[in-house]
C-alpha atoms as a PDB file:
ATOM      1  CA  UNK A   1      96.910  84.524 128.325  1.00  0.00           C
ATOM      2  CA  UNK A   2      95.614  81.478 126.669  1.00  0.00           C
ATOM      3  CA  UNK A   3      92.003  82.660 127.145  1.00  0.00           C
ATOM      4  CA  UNK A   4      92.555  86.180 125.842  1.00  0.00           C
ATOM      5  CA  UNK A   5      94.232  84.536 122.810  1.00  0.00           C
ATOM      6  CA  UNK A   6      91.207  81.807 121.784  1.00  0.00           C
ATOM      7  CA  UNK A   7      88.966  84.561 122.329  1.00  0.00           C
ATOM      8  CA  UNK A   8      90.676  86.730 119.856  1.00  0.00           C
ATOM      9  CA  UNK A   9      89.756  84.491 117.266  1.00  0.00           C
ATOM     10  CA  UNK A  10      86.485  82.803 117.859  1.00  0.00           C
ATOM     11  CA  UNK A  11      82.822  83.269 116.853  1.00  0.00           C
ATOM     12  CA  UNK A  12      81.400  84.366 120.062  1.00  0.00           C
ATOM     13  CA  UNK A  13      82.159  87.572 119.803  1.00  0.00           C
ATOM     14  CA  UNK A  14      80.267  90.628 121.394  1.00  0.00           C
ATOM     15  CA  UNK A  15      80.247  94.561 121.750  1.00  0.00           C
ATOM     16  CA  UNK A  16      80.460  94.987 125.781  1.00  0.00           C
ATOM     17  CA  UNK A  17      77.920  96.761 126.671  1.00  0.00           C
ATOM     18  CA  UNK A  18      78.233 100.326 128.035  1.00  0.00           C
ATOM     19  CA  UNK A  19      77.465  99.395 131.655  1.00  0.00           C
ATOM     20  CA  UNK A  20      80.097  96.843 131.585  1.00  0.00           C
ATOM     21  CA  UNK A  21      82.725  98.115 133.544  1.00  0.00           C
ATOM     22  CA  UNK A  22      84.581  94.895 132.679  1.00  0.00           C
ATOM     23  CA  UNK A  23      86.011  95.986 129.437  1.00  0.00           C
ATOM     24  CA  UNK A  24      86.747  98.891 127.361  1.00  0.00           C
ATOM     25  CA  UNK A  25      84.391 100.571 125.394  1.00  0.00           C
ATOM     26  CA  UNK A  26      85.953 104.006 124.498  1.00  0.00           C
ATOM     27  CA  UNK A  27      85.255 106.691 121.542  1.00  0.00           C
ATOM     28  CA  UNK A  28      86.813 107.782 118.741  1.00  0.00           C
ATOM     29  CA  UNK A  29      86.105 111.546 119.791  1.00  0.00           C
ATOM     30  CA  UNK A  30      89.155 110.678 122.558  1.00  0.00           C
ATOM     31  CA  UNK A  31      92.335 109.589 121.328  1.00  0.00           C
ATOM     32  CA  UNK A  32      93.114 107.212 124.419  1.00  0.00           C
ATOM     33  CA  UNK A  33      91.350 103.720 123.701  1.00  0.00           C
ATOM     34  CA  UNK A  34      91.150 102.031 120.712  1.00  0.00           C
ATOM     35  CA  UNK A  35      90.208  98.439 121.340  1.00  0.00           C
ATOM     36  CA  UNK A  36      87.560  97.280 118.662  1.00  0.00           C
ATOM     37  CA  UNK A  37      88.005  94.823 116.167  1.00  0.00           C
ATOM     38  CA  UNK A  38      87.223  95.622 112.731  1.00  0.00           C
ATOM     39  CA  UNK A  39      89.141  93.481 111.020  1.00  0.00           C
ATOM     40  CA  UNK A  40      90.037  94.781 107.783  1.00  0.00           C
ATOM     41  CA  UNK A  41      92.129  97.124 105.809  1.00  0.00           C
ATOM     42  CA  UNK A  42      91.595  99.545 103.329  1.00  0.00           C
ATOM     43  CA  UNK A  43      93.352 101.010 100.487  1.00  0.00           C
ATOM     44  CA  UNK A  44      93.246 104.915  99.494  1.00  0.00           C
ATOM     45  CA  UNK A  45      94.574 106.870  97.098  1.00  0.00           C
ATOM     46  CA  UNK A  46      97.580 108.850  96.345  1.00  0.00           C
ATOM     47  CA  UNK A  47      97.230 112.611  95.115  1.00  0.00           C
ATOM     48  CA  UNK A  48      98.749 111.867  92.140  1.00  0.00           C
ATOM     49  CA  UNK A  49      96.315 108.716  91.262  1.00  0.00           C
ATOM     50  CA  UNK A  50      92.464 110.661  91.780  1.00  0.00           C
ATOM     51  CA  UNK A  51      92.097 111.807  88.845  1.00  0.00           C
ATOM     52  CA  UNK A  52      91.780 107.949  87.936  1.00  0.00           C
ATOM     53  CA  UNK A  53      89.564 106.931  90.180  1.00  0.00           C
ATOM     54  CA  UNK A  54      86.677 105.045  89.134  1.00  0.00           C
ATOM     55  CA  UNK A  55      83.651 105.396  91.252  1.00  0.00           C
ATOM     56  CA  UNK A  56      85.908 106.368  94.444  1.00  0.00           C
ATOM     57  CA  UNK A  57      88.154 103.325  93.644  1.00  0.00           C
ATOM     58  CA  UNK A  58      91.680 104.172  92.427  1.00  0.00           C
ATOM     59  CA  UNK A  59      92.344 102.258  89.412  1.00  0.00           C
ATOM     60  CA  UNK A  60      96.112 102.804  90.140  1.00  0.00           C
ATOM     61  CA  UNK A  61      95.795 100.742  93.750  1.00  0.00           C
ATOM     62  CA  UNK A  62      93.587  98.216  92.136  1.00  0.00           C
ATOM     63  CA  UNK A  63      91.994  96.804  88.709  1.00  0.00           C
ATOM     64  CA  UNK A  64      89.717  93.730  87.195  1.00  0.00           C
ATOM     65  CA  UNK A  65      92.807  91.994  86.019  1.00  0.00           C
ATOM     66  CA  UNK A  66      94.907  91.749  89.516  1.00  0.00           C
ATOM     67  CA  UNK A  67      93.883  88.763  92.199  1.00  0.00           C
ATOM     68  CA  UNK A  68      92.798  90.021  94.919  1.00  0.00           C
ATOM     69  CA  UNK A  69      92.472  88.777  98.703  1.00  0.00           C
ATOM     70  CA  UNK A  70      90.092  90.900 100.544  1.00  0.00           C
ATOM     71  CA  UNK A  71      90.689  89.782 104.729  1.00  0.00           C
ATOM     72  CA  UNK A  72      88.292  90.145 107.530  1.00  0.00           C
ATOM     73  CA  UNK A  73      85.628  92.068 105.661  1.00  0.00           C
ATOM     74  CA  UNK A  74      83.627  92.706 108.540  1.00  0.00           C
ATOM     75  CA  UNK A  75      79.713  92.885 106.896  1.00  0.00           C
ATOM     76  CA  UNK A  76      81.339  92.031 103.084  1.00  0.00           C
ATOM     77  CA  UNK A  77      80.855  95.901 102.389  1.00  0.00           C
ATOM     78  CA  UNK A  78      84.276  97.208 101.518  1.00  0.00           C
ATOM     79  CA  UNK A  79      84.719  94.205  99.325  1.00  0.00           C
ATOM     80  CA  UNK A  80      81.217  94.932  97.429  1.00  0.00           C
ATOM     81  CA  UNK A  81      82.559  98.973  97.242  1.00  0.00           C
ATOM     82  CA  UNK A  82      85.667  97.989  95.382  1.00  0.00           C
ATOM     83  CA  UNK A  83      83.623  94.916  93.248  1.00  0.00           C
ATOM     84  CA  UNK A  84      81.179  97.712  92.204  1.00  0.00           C
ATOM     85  CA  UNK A  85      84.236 100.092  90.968  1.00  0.00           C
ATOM     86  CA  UNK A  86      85.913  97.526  89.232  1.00  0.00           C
ATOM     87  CA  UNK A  87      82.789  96.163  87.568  1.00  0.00           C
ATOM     88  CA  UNK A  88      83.726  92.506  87.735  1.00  0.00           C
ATOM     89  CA  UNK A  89      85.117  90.415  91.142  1.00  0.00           C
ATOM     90  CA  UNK A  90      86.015  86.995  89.195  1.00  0.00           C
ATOM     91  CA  UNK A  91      89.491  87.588  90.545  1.00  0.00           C
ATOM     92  CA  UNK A  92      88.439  88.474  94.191  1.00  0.00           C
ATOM     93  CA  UNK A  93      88.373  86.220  96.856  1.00  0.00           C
ATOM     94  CA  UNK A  94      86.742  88.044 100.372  1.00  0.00           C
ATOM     95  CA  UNK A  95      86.670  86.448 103.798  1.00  0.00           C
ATOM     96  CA  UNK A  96      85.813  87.167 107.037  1.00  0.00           C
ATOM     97  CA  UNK A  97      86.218  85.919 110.060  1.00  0.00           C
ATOM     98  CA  UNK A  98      82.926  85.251 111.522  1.00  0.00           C
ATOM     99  CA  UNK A  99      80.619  82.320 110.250  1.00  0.00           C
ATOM    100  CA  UNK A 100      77.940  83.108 107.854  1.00  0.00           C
ATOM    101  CA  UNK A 101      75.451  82.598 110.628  1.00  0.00           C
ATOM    102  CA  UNK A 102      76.926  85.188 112.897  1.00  0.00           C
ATOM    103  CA  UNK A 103      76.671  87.817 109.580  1.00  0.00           C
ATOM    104  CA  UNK A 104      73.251  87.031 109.287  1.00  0.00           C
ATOM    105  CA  UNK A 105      72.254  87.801 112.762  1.00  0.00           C
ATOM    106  CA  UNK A 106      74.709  90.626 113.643  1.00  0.00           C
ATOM    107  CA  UNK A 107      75.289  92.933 110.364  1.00  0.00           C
ATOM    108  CA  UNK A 108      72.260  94.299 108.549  1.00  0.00           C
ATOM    109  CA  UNK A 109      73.909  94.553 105.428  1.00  0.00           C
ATOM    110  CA  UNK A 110      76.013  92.019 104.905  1.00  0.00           C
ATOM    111  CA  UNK A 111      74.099  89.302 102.386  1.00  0.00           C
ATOM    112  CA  UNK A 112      73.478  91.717 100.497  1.00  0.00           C
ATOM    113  CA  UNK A 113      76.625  92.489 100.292  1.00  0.00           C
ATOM    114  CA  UNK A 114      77.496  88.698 100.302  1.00  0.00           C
ATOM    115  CA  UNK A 115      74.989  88.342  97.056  1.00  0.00           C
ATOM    116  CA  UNK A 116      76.277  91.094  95.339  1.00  0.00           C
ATOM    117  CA  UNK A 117      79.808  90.175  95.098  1.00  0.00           C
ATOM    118  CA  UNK A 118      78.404  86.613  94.429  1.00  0.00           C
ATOM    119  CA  UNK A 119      76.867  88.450  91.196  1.00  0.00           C
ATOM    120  CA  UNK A 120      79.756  89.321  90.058  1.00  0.00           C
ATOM    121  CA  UNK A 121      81.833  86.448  90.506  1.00  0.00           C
ATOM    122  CA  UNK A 122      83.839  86.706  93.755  1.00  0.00           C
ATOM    123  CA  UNK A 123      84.333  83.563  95.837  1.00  0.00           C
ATOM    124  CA  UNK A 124      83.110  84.134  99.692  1.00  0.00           C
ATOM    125  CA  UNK A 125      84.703  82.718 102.482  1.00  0.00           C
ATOM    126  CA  UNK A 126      83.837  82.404 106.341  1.00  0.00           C
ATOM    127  CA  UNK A 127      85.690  81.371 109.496  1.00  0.00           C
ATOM    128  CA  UNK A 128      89.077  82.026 107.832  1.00  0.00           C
ATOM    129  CA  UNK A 129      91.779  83.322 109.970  1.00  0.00           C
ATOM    130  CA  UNK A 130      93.999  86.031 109.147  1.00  0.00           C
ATOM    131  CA  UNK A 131      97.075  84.361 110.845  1.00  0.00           C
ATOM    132  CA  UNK A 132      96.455  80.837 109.181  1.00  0.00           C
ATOM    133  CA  UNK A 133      95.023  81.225 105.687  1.00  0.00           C
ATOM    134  CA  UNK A 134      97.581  80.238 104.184  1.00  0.00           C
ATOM    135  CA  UNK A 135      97.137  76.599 104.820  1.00  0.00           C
ATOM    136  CA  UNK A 136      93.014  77.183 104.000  1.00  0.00           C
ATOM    137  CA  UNK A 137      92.044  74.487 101.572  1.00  0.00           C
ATOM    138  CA  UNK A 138      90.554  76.897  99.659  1.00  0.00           C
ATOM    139  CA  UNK A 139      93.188  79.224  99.409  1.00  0.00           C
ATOM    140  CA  UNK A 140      97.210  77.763  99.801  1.00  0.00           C
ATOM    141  CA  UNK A 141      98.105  77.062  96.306  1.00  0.00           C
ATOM    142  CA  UNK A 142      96.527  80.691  95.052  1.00  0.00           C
ATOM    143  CA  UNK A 143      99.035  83.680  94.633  1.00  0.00           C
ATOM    144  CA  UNK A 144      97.582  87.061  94.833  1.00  0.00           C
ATOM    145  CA  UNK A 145      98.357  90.348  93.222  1.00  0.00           C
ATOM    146  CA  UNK A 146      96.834  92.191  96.206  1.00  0.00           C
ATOM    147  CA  UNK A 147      96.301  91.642 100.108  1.00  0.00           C
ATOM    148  CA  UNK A 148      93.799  93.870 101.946  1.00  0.00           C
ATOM    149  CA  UNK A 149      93.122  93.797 105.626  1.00  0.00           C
ATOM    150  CA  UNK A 150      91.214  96.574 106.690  1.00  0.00           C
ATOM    151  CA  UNK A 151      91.766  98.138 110.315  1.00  0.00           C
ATOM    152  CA  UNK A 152      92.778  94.932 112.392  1.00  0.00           C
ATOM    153  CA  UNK A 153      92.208  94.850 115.867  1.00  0.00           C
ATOM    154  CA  UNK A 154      92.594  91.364 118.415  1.00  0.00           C
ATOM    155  CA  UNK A 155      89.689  92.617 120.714  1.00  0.00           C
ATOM    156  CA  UNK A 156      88.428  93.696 123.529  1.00  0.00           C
ATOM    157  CA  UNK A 157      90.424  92.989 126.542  1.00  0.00           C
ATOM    158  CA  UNK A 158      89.599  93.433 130.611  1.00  0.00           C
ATOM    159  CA  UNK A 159      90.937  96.452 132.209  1.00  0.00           C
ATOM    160  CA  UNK A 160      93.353  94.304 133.805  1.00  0.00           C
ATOM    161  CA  UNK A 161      95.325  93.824 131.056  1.00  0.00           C
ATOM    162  CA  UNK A 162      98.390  96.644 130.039  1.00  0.00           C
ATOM    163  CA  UNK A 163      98.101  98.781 127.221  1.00  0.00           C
ATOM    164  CA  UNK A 164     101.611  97.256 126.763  1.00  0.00           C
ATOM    165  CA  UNK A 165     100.337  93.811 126.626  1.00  0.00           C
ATOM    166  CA  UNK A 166      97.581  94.552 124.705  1.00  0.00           C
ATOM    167  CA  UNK A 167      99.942  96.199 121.623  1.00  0.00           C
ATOM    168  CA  UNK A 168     101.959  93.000 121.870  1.00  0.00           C
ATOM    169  CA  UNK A 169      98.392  90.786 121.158  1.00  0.00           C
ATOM    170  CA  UNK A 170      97.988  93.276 117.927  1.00  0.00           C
ATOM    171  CA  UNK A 171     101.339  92.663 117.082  1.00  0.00           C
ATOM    172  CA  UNK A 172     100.957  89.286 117.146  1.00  0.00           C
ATOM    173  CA  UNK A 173      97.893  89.457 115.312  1.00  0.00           C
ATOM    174  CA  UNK A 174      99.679  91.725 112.409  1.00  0.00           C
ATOM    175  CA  UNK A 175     103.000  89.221 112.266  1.00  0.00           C
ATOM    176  CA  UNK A 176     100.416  86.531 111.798  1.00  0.00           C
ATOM    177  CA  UNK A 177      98.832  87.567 109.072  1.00  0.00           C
ATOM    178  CA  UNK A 178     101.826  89.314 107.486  1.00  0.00           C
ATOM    179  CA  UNK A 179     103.738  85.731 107.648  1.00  0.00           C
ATOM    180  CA  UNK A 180     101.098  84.077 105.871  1.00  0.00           C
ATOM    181  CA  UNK A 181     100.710  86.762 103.362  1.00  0.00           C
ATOM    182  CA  UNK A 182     103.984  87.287 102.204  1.00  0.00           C
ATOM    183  CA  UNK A 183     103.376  83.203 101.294  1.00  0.00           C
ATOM    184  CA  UNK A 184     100.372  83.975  99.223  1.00  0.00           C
ATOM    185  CA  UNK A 185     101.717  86.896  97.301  1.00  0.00           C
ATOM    186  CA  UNK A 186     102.518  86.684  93.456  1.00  0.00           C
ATOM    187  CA  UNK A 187     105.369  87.945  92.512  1.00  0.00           C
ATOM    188  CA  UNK A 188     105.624  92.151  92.429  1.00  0.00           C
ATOM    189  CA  UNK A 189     102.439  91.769  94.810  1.00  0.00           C
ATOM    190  CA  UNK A 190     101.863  93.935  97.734  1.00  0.00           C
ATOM    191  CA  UNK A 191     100.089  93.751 101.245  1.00  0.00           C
ATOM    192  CA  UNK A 192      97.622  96.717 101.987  1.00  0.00           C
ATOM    193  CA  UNK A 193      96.839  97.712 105.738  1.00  0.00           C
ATOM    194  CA  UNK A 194      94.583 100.729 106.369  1.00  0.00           C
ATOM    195  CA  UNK A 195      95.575 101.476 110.132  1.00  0.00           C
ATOM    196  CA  UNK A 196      95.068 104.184 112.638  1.00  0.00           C
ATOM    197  CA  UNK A 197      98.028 106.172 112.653  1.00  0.00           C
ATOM    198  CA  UNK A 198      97.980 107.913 116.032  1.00  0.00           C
ATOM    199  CA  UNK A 199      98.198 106.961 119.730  1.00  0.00           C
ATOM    200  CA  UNK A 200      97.917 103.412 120.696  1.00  0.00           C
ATOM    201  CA  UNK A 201      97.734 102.221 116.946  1.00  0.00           C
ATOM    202  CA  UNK A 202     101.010 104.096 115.789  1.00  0.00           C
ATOM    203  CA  UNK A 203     102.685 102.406 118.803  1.00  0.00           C
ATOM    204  CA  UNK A 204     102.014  99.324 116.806  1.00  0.00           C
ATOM    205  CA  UNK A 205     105.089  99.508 114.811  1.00  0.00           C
ATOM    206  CA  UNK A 206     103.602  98.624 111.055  1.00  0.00           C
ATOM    207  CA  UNK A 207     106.805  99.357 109.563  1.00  0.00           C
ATOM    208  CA  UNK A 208     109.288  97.206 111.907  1.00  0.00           C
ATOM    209  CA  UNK A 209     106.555  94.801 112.018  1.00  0.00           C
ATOM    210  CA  UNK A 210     106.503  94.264 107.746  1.00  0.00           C
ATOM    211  CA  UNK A 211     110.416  93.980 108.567  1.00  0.00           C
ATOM    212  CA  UNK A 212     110.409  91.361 110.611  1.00  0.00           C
ATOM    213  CA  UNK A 213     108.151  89.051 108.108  1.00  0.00           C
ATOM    214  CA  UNK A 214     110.795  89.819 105.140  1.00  0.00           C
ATOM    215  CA  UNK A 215     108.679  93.220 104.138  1.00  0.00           C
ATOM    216  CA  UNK A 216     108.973  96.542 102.726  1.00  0.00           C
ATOM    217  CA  UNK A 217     107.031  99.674 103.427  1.00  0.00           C
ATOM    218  CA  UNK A 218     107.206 101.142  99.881  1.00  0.00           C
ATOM    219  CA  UNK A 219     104.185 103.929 100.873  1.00  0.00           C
ATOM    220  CA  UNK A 220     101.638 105.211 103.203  1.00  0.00           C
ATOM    221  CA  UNK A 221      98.708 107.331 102.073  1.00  0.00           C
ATOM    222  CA  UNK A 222      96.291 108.982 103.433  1.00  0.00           C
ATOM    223  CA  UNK A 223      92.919 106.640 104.092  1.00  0.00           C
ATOM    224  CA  UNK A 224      89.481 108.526 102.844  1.00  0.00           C
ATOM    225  CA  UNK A 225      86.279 106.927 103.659  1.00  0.00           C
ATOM    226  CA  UNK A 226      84.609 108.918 100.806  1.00  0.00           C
ATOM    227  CA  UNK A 227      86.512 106.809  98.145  1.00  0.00           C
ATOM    228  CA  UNK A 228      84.108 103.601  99.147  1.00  0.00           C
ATOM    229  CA  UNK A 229      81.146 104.194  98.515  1.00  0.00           C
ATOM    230  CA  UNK A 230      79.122 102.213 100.330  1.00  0.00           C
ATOM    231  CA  UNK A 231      81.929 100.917 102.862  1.00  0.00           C
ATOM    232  CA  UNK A 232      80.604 101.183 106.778  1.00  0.00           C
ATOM    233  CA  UNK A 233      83.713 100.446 109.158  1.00  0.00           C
ATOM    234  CA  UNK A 234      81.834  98.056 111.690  1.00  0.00           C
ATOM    235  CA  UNK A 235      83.326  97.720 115.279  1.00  0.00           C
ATOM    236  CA  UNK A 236      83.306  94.144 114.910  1.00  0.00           C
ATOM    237  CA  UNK A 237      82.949  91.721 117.225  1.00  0.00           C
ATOM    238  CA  UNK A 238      78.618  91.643 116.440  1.00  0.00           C
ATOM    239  CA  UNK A 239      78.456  95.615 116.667  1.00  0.00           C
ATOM    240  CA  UNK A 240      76.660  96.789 113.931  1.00  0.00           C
ATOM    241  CA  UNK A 241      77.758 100.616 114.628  1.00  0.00           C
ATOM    242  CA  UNK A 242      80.472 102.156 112.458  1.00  0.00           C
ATOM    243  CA  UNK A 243      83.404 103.909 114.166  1.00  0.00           C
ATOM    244  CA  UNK A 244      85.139 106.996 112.753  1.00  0.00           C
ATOM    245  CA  UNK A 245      87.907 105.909 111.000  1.00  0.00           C
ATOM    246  CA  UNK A 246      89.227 109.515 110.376  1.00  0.00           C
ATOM    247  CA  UNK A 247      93.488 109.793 110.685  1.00  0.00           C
ATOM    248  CA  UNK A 248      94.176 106.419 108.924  1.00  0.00           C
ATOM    249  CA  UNK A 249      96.413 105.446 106.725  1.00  0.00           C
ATOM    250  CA  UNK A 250      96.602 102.578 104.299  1.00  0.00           C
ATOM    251  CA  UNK A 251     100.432 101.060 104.614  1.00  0.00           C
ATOM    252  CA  UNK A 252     101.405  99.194 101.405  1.00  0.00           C
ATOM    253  CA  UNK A 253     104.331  96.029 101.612  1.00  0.00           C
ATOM    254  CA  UNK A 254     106.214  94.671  99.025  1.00  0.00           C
ATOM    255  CA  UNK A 255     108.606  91.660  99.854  1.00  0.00           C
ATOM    256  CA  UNK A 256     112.097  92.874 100.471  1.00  0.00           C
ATOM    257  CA  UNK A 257     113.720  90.925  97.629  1.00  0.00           C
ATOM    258  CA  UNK A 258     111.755  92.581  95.201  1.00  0.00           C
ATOM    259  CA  UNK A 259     113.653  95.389  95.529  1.00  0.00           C
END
């Protein structure tokens, strides 16, 4: 168990290859594995809110003014799609996971992406993880209007280990990072997770989950790739591929009390 958990979050991560029996590596097309990490989280919009979009970006969800935490960004590009809608990211902070060295040699895209939200004024952060930022040095005594964490996953795992288990290691993942982001949320804030809402991911239980860390699921809409220009969904883990991220949902928490 303690292996499975280091390796969750660590830097040597790697797509298993498809010869290598040793792990699951399923596709989207079947509705029966769903083991990649892509950590991140993205936020759609409502019917009601498109016809105030701004380049795919609903102003509604998001605007210039709010501070905003984007978590996980797996190549930096959903947080360059939503700096480039909102014309300025002085009051975005993105981070990922991985170290800038790993970006550099694994994702295509991403310092470009990287120097483009640099342009426009949004701090970049690497190695920061999602169940302990809130004790970051860079990050504890900020309090953010918005959370993001696009499509979190806690890995690959062996075949050996239950689909039961393996829903408990995302759980523990999400409870993480919903702990330390109800700390880091201003006041009337709220904590956006774009999720897979069918099969394995659904038996994730978002909603009990947000409960548990003093949270409130106030909405769910329906997640459309076509709003982010620009945004490729990476697999994670190194993989530069994109998976289809079609049947998500982006699940948005408010902190009980507000309410």
């Amino acid at each position: 168990m303690g292996q499975i958990l280091s390796s969750i979050f660590s830097d040597d991560h790697k797509i298993p290859d498809n010869n290598n029996h040793g792990y699951y590596h399923e596709y989207e097309e079947k509705a029966e594995a769903y083991y990649i990490f892509s950590n991140i989280i993205q936020p759609p919009a409502s019917q009601s809110t498109r016809s105030t979009r701004r380049n795919g970006i609903t102003r509604g969800n998001y605007n210039r003014h709010q501070r905003i935490l984007v978590v996980g960004d797996g190549d930096f590009s959903f947080s360059a799609s939503l700096a480039m809608a909102l014309g300025s990211a002085s009051n975005m902070v993105a981070t990922s996971l991985d170290s800038l060295d790993f970006l550099k040699n694994n994702y295509k895209r991403s310092m470009s992406n990287i120097n483009e939200l640099k342009a426009r004024g949004c701090k970049v952060l690497h190695c920061v993880d999602a169940t302990q930022m809130a004790n970051h040095p860079q990050l504890y005594h900020i309090k953010f209007d918005r959370i993001i964490f696009n499509f979190p996953l806690a890995g690959f795992f062996p075949k050996e280990i239950s689909r039961q288990l393996q829903i408990q290691l995302n759980q523990r993942l999400l409870k993480g990072f919903m702990e330390n982001a109800r700390m880091m949320m201003e006041e009337g804030g709220e904590i956006h997770i774009t999720h897979k809402s069918y099969g394995f991911y659904k038996q994730w239980n978002l909603e009990q989950l947000g409960q548990s860390q003093g949270l409130w699921l106030r909405e769910e809409v329906d997640f459309e790739l076509s709003d982010y220009p620009g945004y490729h969904t990476k697999y994670g883990f190194g993989g530069d591929r994109d998976f289809d991220c079609s049947n998500s949902k982006t699940y948005k928490f408010s902190q009980l009390h507000a309410f």
